[in-house]
Protein backbone atom coordinates (compact mmCIF):
# COMPACT_ATOMS: atom_id res chain seq x y z
CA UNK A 1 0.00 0.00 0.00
CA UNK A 2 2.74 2.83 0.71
CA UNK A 3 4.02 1.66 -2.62
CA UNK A 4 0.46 2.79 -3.76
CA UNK A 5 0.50 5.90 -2.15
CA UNK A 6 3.93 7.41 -2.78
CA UNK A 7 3.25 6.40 -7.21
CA UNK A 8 0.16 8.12 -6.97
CA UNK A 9 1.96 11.27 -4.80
CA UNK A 10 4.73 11.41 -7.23
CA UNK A 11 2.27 11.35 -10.31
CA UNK A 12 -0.30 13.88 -8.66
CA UNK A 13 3.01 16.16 -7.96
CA UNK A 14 4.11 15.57 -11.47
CA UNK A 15 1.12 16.46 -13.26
CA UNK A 16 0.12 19.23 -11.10
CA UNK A 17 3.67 20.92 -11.73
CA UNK A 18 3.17 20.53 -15.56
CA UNK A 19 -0.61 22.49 -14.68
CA UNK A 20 0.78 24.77 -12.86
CA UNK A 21 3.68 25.60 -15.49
CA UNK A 22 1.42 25.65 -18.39
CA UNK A 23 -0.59 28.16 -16.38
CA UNK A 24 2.02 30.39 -15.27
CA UNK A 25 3.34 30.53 -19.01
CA UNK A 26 0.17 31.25 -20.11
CA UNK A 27 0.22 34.24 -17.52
CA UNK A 28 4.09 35.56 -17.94
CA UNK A 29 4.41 35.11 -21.84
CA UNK A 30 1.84 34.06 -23.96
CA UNK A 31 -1.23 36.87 -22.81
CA UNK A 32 1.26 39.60 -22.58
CA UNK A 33 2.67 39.15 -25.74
CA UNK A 34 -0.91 38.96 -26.81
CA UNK A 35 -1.69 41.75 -24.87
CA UNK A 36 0.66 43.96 -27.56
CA UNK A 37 -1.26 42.42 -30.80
CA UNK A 38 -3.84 43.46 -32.70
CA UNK A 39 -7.39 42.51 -31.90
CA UNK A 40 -7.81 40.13 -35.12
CA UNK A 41 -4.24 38.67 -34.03
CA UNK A 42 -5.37 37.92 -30.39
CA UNK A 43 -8.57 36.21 -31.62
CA UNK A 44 -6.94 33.97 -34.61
CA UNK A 45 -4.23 33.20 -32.04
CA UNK A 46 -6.09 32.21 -29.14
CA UNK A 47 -9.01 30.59 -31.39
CA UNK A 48 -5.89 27.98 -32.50
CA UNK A 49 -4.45 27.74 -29.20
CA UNK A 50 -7.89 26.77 -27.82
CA UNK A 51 -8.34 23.63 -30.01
CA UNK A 52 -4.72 22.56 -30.20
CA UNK A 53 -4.51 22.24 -26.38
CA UNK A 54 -7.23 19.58 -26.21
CA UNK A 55 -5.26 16.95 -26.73
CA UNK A 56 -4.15 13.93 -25.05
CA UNK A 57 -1.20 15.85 -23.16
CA UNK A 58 -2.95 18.04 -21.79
CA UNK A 59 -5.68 16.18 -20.85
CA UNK A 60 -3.52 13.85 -19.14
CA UNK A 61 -2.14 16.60 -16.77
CA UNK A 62 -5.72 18.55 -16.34
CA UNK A 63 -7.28 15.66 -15.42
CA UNK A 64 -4.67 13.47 -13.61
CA UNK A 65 -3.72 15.99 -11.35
CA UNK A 66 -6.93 15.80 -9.77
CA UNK A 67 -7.74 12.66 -10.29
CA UNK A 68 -4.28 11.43 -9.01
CA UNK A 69 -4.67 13.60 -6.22
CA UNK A 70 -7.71 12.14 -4.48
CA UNK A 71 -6.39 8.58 -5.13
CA UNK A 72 -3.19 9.44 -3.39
CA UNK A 73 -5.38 11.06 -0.40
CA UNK A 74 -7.81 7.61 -0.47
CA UNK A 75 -5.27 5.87 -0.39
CA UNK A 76 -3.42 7.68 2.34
CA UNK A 77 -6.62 7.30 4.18
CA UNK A 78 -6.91 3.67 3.58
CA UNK A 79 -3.22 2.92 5.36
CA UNK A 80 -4.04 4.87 8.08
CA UNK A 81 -4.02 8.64 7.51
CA UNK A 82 -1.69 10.49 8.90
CA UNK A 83 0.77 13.46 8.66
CA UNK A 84 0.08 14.11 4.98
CA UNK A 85 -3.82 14.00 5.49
CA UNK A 86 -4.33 17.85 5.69
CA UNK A 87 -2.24 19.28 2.91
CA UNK A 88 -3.16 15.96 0.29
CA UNK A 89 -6.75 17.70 1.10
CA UNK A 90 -5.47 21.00 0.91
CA UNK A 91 -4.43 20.34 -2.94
CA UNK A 92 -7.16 18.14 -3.81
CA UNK A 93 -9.27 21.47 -2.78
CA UNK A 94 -7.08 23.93 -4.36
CA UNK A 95 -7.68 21.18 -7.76
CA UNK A 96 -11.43 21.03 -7.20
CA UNK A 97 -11.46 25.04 -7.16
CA UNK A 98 -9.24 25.08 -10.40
CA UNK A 99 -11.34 22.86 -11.94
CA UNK A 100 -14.62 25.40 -10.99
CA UNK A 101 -12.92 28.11 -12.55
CA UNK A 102 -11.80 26.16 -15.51
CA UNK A 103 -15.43 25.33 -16.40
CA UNK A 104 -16.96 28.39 -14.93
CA UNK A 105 -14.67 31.07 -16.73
CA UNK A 106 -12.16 29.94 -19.22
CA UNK A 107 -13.93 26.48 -20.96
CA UNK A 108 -17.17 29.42 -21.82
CA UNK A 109 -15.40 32.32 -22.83
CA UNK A 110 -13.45 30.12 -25.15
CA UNK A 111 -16.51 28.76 -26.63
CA UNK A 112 -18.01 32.43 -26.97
CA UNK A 113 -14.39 33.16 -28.91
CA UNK A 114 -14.98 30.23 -31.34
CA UNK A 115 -18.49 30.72 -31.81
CA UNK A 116 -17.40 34.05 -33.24
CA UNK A 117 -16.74 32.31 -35.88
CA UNK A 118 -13.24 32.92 -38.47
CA UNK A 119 -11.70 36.38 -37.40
CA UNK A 120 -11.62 37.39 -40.90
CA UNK A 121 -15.47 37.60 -41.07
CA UNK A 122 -15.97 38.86 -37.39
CA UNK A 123 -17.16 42.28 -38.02
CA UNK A 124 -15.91 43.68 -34.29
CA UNK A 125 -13.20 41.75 -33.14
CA UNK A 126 -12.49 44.31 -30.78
CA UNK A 127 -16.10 43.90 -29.10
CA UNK A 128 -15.02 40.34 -29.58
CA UNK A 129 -11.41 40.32 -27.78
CA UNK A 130 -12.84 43.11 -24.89
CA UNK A 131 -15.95 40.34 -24.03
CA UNK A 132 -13.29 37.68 -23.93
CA UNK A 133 -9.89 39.07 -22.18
CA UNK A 134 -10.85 41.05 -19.28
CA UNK A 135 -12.28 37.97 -17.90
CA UNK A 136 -10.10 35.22 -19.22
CA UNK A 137 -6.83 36.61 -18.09
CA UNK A 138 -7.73 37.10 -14.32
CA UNK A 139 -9.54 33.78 -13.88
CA UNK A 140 -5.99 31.99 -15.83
CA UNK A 141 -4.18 33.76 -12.53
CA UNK A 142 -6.30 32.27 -10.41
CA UNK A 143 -6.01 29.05 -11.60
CA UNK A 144 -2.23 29.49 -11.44
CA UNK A 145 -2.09 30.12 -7.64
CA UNK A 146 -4.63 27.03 -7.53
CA UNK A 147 -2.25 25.11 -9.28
CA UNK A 148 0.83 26.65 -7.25
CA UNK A 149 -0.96 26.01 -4.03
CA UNK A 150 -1.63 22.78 -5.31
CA UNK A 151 1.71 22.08 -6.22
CA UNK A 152 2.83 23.33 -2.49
CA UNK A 153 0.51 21.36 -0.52
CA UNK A 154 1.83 18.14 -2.36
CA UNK A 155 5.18 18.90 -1.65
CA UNK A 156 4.44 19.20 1.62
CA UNK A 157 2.58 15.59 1.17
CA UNK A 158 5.58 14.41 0.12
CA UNK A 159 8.23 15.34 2.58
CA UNK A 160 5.28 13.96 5.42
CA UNK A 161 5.07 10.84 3.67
């Protein structure tokens, strides 16, 4: 069993590090740069980088941090609890909350940015960009300090374990 538990600590780790990266990059390099591009720019950009990143990769770290989270904290919890109870619930709450925001914020405005169909025939894409990047860019922090805090709290799980 504490062969169990340490895998799926060490993969929740893992995968929430790559979230937590992709996240931060999103918020250090990729939306600034944006930031500095012209509205029909932003849009064709963001439009592509919204259905290239559903893909097997990324999937794999969105949903096994989470996923490999709460196994590691069952299975914590089935040996016997312990010293790494509180923060192993501590990220799979700070995963739970990412997840909320994720499908609350970011998963709608992207659809609103692809339903406005190819930028060449949007006929305001700066109506367009302004109903999608106020809103996109503050919830992507947030789910970067979920991530981070995330990513803390199983580090902490890891040096109790």
């Amino acid at each position: 069993m504490d062969i169990a538990v340490l895998g799926s600590l060490i993969a929740a780790t893992l995968a929430t590090g790559l979230m937590a990266g992709l996240f931060f990059a999103f918020d250090v390099a990729v939306m600034p740069a944006l930031e500095r591009s012209p509205d029909p720019t932003f849009i064709a950009v963001m439009q592509r980088i919204n259905v290239v990143i559903v893909n097997g990769w990324f999937l794999l770290g969105f949903l096994g941090a989470p996923v490999c989270t709460g196994l590691a904290l069952a299975l914590h919890l089935a040996s016997g609890g312990g010293a790494a109870t509180a923060p192993l619930t501590g990220a799979l709450a700070a995963h739970l909350l990412a997840l909320g925001v994720t499908g609350g914020v970011n998963i709608p405005l992207n659809n609103a940015l692809d339903r406005a169909g190819p930028v060449e025939q949007i006929a305001d894409p700066t109506a367009v960009r302004h109903g999608f990047e106020p809103r996109w860019v503050p919830a992507n922090r947030l789910r970067t300090l979920l991530c981070t805090l995330a990513l803390g709290c199983l580090a902490w799980a890891l040096v109790q374990h």
